[in-house]
Protein backbone atom coordinates (compact mmCIF):
# COMPACT_ATOMS: atom_id res chain seq x y z
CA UNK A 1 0.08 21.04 12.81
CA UNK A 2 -1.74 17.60 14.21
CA UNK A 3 -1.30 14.84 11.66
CA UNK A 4 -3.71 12.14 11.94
CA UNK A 5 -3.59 8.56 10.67
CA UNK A 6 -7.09 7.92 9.94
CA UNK A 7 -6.95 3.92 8.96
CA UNK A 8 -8.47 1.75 11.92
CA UNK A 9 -8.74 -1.79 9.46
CA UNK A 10 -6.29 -4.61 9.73
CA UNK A 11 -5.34 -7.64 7.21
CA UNK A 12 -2.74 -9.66 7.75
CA UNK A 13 -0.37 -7.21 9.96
CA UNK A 14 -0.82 -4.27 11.65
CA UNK A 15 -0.21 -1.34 9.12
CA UNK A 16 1.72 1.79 10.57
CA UNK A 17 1.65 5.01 8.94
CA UNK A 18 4.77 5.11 7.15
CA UNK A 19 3.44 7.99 5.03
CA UNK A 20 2.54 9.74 8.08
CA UNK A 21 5.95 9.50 9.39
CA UNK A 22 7.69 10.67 6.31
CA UNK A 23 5.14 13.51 5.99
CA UNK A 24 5.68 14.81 9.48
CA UNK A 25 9.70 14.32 9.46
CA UNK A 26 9.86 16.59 6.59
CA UNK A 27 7.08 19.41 8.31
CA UNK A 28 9.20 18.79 10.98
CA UNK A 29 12.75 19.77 9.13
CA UNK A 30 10.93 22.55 7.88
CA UNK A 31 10.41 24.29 10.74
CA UNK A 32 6.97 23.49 12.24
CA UNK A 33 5.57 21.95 15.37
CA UNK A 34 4.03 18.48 14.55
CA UNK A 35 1.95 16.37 16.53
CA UNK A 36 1.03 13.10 15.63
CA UNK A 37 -2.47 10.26 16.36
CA UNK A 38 -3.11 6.82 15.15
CA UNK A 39 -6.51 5.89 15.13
CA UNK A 40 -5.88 2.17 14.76
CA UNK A 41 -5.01 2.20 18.58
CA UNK A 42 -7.94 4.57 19.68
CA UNK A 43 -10.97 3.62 20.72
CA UNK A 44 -13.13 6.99 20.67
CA UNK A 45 -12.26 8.77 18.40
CA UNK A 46 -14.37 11.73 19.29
CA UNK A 47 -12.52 11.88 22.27
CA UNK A 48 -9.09 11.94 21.07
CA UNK A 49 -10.26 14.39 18.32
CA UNK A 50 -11.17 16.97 21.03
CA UNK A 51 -8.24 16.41 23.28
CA UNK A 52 -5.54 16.72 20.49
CA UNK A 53 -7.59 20.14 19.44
CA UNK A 54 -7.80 21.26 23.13
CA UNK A 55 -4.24 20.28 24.32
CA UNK A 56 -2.39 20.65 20.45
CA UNK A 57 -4.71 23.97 19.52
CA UNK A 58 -3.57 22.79 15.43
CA UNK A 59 -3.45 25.70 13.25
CA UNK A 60 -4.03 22.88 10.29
CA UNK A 61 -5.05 18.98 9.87
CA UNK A 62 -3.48 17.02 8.08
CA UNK A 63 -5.35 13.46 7.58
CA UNK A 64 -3.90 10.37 5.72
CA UNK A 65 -6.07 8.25 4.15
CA UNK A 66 -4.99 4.57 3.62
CA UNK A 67 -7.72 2.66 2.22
CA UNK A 68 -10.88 3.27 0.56
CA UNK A 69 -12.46 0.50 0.77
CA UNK A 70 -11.81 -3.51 1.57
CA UNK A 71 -11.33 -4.96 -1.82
CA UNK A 72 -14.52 -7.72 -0.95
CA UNK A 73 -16.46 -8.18 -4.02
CA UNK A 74 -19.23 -10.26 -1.74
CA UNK A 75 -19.82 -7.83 0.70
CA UNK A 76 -17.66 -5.07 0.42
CA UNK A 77 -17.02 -2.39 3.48
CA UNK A 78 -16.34 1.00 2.36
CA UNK A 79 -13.62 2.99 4.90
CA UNK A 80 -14.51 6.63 3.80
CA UNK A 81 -17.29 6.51 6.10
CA UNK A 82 -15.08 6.64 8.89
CA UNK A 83 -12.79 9.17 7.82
CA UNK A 84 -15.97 11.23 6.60
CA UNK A 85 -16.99 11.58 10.23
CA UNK A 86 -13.23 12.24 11.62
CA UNK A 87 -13.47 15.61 9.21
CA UNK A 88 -16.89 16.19 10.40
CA UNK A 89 -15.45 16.10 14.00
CA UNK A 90 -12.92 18.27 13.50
CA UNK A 91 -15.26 20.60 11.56
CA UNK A 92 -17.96 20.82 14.74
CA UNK A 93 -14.75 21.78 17.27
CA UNK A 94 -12.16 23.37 15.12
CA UNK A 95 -12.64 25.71 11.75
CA UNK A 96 -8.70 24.83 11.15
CA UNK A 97 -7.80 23.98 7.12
CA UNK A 98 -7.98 19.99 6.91
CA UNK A 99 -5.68 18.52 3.97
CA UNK A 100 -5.96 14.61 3.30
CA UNK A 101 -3.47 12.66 1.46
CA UNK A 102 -2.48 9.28 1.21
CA UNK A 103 -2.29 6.04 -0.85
CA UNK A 104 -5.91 5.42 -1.13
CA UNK A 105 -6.33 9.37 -1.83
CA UNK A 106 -4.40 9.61 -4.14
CA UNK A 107 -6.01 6.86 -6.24
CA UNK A 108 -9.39 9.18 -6.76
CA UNK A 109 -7.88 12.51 -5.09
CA UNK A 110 -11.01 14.17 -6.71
CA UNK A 111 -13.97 12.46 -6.02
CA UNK A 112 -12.54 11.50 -2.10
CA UNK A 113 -11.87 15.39 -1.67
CA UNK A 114 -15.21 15.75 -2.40
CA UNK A 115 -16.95 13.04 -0.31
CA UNK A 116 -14.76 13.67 2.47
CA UNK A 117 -15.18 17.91 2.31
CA UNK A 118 -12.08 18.66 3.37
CA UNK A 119 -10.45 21.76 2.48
CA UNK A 120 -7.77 20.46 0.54
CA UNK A 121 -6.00 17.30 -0.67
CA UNK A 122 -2.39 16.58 -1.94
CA UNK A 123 -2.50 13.60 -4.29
CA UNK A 124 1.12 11.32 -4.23
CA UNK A 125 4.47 12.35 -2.30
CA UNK A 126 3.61 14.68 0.23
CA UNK A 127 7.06 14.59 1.70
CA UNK A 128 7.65 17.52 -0.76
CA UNK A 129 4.27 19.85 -1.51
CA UNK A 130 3.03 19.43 2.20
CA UNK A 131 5.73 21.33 3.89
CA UNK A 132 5.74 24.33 0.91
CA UNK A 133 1.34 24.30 1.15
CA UNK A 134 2.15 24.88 5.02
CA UNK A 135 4.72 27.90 4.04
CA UNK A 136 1.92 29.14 1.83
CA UNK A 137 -0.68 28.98 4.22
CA UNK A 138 1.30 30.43 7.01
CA UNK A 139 2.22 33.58 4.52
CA UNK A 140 -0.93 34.07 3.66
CA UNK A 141 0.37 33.14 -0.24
CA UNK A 142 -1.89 31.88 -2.94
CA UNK A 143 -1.40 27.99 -3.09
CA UNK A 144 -2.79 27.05 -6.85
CA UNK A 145 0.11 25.56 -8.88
CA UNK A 146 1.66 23.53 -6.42
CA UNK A 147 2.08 19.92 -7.77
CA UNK A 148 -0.55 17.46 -7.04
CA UNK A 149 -2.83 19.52 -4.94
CA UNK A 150 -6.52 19.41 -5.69
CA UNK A 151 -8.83 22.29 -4.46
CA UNK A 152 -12.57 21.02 -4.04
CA UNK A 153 -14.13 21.82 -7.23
CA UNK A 154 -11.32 23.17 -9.04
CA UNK A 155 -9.59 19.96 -9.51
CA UNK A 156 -5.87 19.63 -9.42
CA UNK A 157 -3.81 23.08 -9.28
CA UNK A 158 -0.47 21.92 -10.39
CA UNK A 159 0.74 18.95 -12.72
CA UNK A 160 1.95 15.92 -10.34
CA UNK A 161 5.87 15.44 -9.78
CA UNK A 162 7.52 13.09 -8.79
CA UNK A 163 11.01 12.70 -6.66
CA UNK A 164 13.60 10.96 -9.23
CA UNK A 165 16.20 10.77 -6.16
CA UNK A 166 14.53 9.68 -2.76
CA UNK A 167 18.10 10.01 -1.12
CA UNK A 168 16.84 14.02 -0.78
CA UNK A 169 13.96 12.39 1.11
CA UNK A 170 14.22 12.17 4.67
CA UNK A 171 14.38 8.95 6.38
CA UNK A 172 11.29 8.13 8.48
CA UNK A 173 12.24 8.85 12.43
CA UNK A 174 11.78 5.40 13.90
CA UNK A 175 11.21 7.49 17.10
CA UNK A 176 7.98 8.85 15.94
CA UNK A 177 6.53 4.95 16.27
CA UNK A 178 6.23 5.35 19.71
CA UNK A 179 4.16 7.66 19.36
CA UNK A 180 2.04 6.04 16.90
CA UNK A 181 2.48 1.90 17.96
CA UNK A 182 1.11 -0.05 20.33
CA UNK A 183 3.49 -1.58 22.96
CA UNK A 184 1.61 -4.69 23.46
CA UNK A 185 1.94 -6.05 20.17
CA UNK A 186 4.74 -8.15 17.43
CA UNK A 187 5.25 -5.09 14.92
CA UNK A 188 6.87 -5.26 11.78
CA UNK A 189 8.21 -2.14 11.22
CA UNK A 190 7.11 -0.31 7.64
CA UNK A 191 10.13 0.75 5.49
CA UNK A 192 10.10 1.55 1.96
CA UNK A 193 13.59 1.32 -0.41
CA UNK A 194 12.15 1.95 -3.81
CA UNK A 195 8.36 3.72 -5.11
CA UNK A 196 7.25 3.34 -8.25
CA UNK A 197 6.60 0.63 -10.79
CA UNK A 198 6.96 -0.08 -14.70
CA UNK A 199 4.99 -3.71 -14.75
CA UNK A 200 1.82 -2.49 -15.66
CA UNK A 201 -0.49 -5.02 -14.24
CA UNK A 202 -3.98 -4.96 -15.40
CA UNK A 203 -5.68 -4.38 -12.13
CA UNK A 204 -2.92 -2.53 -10.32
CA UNK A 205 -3.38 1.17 -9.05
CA UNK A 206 0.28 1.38 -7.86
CA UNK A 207 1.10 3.57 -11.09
CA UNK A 208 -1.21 6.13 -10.54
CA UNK A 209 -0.06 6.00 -6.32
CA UNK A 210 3.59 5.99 -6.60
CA UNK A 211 4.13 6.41 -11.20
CA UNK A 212 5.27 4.17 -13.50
CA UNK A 213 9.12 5.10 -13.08
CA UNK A 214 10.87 2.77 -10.42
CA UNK A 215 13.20 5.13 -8.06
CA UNK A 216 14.97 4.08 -5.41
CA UNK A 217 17.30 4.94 -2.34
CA UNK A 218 20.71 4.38 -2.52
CA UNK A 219 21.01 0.61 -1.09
CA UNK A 220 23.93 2.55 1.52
CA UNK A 221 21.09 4.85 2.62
CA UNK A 222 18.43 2.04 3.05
CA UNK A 223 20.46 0.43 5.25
CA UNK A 224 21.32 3.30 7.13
CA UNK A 225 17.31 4.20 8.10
CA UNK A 226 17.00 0.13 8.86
CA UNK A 227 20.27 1.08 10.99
CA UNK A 228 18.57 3.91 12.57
CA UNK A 229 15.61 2.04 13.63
CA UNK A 230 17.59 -1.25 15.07
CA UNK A 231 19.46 1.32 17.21
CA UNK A 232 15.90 2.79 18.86
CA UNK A 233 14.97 -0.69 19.08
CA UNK A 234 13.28 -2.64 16.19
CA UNK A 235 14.34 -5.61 14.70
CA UNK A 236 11.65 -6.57 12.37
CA UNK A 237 10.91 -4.97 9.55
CA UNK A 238 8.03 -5.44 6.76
CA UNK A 239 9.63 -3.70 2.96
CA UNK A 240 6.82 -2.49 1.47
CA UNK A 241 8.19 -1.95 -2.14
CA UNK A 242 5.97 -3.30 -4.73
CA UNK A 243 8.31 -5.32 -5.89
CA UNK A 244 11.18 -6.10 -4.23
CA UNK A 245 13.47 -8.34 -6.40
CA UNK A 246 13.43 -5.97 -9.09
CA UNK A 247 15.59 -5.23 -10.03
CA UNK A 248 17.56 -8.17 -8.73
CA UNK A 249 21.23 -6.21 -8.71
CA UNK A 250 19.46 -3.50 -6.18
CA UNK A 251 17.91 -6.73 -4.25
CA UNK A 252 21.14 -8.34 -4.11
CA UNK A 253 23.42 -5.60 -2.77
CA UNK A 254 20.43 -4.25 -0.34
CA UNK A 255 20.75 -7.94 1.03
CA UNK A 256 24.59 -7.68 1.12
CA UNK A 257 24.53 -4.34 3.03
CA UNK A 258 22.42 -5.64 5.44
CA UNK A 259 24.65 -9.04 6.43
CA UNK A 260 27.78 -6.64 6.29
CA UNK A 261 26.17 -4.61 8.74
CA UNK A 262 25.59 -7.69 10.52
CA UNK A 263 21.87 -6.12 11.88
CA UNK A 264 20.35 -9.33 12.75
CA UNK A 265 17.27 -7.90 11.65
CA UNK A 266 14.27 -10.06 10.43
CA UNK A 267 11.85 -9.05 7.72
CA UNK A 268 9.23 -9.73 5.20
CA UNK A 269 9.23 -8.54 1.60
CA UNK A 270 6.28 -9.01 -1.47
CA UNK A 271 8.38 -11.18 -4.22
CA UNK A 272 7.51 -11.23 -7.99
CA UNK A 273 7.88 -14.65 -8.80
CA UNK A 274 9.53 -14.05 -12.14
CA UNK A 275 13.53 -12.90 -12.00
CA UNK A 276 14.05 -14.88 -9.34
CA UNK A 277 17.63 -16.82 -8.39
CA UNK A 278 19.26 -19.09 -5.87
CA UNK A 279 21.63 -16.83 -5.34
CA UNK A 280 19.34 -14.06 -4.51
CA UNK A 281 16.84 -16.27 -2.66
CA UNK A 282 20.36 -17.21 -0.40
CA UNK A 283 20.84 -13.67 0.12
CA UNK A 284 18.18 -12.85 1.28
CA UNK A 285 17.46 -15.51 3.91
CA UNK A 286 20.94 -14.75 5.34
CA UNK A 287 20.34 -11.33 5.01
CA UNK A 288 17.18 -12.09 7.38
CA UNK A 289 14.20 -12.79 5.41
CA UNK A 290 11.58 -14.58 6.90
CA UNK A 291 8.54 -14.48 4.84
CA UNK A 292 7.69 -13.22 1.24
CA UNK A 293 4.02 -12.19 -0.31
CA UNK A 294 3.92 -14.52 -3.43
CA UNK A 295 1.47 -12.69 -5.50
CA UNK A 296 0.94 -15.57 -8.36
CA UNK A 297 -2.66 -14.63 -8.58
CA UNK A 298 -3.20 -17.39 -11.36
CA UNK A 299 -1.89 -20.52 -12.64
CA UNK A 300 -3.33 -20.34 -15.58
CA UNK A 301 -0.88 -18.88 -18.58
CA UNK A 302 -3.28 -17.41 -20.75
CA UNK A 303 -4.66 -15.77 -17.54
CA UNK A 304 -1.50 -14.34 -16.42
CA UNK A 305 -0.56 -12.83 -20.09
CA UNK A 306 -3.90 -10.89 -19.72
CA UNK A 307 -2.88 -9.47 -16.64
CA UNK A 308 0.58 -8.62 -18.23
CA UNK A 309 2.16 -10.83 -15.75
CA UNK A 310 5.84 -11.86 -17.21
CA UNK A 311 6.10 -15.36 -15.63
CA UNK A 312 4.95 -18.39 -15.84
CA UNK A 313 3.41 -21.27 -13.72
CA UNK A 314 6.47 -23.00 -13.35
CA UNK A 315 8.61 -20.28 -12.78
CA UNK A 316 6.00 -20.14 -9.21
CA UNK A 317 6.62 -23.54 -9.32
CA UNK A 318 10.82 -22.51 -9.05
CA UNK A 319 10.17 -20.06 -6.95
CA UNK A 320 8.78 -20.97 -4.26
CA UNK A 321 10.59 -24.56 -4.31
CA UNK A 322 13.51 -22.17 -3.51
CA UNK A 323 11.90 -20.05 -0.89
CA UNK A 324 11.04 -23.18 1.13
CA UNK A 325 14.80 -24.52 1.07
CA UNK A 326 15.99 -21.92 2.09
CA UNK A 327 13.69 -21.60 5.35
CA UNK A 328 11.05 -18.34 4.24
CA UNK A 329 7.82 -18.48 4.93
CA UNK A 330 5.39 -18.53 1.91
CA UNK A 331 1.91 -16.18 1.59
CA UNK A 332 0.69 -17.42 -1.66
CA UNK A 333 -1.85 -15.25 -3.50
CA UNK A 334 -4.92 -15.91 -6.20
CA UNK A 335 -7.02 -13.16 -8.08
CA UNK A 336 -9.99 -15.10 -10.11
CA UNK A 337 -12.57 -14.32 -11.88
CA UNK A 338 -10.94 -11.87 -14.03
CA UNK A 339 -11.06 -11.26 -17.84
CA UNK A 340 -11.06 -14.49 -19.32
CA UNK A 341 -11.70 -16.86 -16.36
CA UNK A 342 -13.20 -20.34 -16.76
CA UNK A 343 -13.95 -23.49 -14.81
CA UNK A 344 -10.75 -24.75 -16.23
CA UNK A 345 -8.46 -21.59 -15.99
CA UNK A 346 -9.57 -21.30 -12.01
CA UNK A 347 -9.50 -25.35 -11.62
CA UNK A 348 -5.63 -24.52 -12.97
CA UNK A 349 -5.10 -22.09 -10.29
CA UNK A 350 -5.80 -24.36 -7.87
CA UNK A 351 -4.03 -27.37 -9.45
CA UNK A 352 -0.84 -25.15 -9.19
CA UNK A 353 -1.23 -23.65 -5.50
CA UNK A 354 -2.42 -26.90 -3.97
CA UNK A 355 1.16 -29.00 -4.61
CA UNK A 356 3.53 -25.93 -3.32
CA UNK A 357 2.31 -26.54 0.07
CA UNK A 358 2.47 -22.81 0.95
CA UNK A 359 2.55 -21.64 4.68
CA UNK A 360 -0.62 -19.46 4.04
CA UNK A 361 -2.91 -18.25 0.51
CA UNK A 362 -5.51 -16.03 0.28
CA UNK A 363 -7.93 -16.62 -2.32
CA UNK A 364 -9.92 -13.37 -3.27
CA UNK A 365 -12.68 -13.62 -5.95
CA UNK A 366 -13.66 -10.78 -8.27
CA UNK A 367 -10.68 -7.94 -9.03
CA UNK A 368 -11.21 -4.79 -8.03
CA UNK A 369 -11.37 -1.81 -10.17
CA UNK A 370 -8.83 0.99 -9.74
CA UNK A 371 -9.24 4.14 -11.96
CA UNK A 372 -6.88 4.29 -15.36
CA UNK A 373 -5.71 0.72 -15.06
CA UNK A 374 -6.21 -1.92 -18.35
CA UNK A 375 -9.17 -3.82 -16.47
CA UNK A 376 -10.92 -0.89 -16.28
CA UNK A 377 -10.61 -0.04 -19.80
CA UNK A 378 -12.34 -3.71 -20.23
CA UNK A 379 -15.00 -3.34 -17.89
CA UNK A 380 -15.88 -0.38 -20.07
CA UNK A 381 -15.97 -1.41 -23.35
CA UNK A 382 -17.82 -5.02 -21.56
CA UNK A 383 -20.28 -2.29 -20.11
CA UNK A 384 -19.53 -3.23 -16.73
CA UNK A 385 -18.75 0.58 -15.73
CA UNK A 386 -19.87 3.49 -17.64
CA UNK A 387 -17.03 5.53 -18.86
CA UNK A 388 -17.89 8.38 -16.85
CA UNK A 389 -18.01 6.26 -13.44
CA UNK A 390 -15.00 7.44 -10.61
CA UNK A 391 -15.04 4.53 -9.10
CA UNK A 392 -14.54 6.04 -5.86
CA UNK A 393 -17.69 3.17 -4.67
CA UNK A 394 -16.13 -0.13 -5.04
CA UNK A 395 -16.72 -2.03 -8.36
CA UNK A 396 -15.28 -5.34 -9.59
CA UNK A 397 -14.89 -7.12 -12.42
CA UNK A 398 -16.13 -10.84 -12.51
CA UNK A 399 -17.15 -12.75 -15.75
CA UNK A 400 -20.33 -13.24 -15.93
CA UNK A 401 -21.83 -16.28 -15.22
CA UNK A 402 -19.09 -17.65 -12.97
CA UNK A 403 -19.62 -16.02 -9.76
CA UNK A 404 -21.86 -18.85 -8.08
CA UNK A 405 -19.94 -21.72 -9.19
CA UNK A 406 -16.14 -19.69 -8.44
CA UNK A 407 -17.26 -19.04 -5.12
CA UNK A 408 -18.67 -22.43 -4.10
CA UNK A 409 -16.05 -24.56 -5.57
CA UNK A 410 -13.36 -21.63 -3.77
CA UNK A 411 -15.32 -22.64 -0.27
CA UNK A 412 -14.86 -26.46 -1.11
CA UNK A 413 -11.26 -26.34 -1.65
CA UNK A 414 -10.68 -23.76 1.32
CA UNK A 415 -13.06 -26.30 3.46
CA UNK A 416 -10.43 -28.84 3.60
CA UNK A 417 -7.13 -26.76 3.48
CA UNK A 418 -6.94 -24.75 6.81
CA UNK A 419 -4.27 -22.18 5.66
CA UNK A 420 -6.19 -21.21 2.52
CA UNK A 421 -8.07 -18.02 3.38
CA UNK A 422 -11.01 -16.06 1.69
């Protein structure tokens, strides 16, 4: 089978396919021949498309799908485009099943199975249903029931599960990034310790991605795939948990594991800024920490209760007074023009960010709307979106009447503050 990363756009870091990796180790343990392609470091894609076909002759596709779209309210770019005309390629040269999963899949795994016409799509963990679709497939079997899979207009065959334990998930083979990273570049390395999480942010589509339930590997086995990729190699690592100080106990003895092990790793880690101690701020920098994602999005209280956020300003304030004395570098982040937003509320945010002197903050105006999240409920009922609408096309919500003034006085205060990003 050829699996093929299909996400060519770049933020702040190069993103590698962690999913990718997972999804082929476990094809791989189960038996089948698995060749991998990154599109972020090809240049024609066409090309590559026909040699893997010619020189790999697939007997299925797999394609991951990262992101649907930027998130830019202004002038947003949609990705499916591109992926659109990688099935289309494979479709003139090959008459092969294509499957496409993902993260940004599985956030409208129906109406992106549709727009992309692929054959199939698996919708959350594939680590689990891909390699049992594959038995099916190769036995000729009838594949409806299988959790999370979605037939093109049949809708999803079997109810979504989840893994409670992902210690009976294989470790991603930090091998496999040679195959899929470029050499001439700083990589952080992709590794995930816990999926899942219970916060319920307004805006967030991580619930319906990874569920609402936190699991997590043992912190011993963590440590042991961070172990296995310092030994091929890497020493810089990017944890892409979407949280990961909480819980703070699991935070704490990750860090500990990792300064027993004495890895001399570096990494970077997104940091609620609620829950947060010296003593875990310590352990981590000695552990190797060298730069968190501060996602404050707000300093406005009110504002942050209506995105169910469970800190406050000051506890930023705390925060990231801590982070800096103990030597990590600071990405701050701020989400306006959400529910609620006003001169004042935004003029807050920026009253709050300015003064922490953060190594880096992006600003983004207008939220995004993810399917079966709280905002989207509002932008409903404020007729924003009609209840019917999949989203799939980006839409954002932005109160009315703001938009001109948010983004000029944004532009002002980024004018004269050269690490303050749009």
């Amino acid at each position: 089978m050829l699996l093929i990363s299909a996400n060519t756009e770049r933020i702040n870091i190069l993103p590698l396919p962690l999913g990718l990796n997972s999804v082929a180790v476990a094809a791989r343990n189960a038996g089948h021949d698995v060749e991998l392609v990154d599109l972020m470091t090809e240049e024609n894609t066409p090309s590559v498309i026909r040699e893997a076909i010619e020189g790999f002759h697939p007997d299925i596709v797999g394609i991951s799908v990262r992101n649907i779209d930027d998130q830019e309210m202004e002038t947003p770019k949609f990705l499916l485009d591109e992926v659109k005309g990688v099935v289309t390629d494979f479709r003139n040269l090959s008459g092969v099943p294509i499957i496409v999963g993902g993260a940004g899949y599985s956030i409208f795994p129906e109406a992106a199975l549709a727009y992309l016409g692929a054959d199939m799509g698996i919708q959350g963990e594939g680590e689990m249903v891909f390699p049992a679709l594959l038995d099916r497939i190769e036995q000729g079997a009838d594949v409806s029931a299988l959790p999370g899979l979605y037939l093109p207009g049949r809708g999803l065959q079997g109810q979504r599960k989840f893994t409670e334990d992902l210690d009976t998930l294989s470790l991603p083979d930090p091998h496999l990034w040679y195959r899929l990273a470029p050499e001439d570049q700083e990589l952080w390395m992709p590794f995930q310790t816990r999926r899942g999480c219970s916060m319920n942010c307004s805006y967030c589509s991580t619930p319906t991605i990874e569920g609402d339930t936190l699991r997590k590997r043992s912190p011993g086995a963590a440590v042991e795939g961070i172990a296995r990729h310092v030994e091929a190699g890497f020493r810089s690592f990017y944890f892409v948990d979407n949280i990961f100080n909480i819980p703070s106990s699991y935070a704490k003895e990750l860090c500990q594991r990792l300064i027993a092990e004495e890895l001399h790793v570096s990494w970077r880690c997104i940091l609620y800024p609620g829950e947060v101690t010296e003593d875990l701020i310590y352990g981590m920098a000695k552990a190797g920490c060298k730069e968190v994602s501060l996602g404050f999005e707000s300093g406005c209280e009110r504002i942050l209760r209506g995105m169910n956020k469970k800190y406050t300003p000051d506890e930023v304030r705390q925060t990231s007074e801590m982070l800096a004395n103990h030597g990590i570098r600071r990405m701050g982040f701020l989400l306006l023009g959400g529910p609620g937003e006003t001169q004042e509320s935004a003029e807050e945010s920026f009253a709050l960010a300015d003064p922490l002197d953060l190594d880096a903050l992006r600003i983004t105006v207008g939220i995004r709307i993810y399917p079966h999240t709280a905002l989207a409920k509002m932008a409903v009922a404020e007729g924003m979106i009609g209840p019917s609408d999949d989203l799939l096309f980006p839409k954002f919500y932005m109160v009315k009447g703001l938009e001109d003034w948010l983004r000029e006085t944004v532009m002002a205060w980024v004018a004269e503050r050269p690490d303050w990003l749009t």
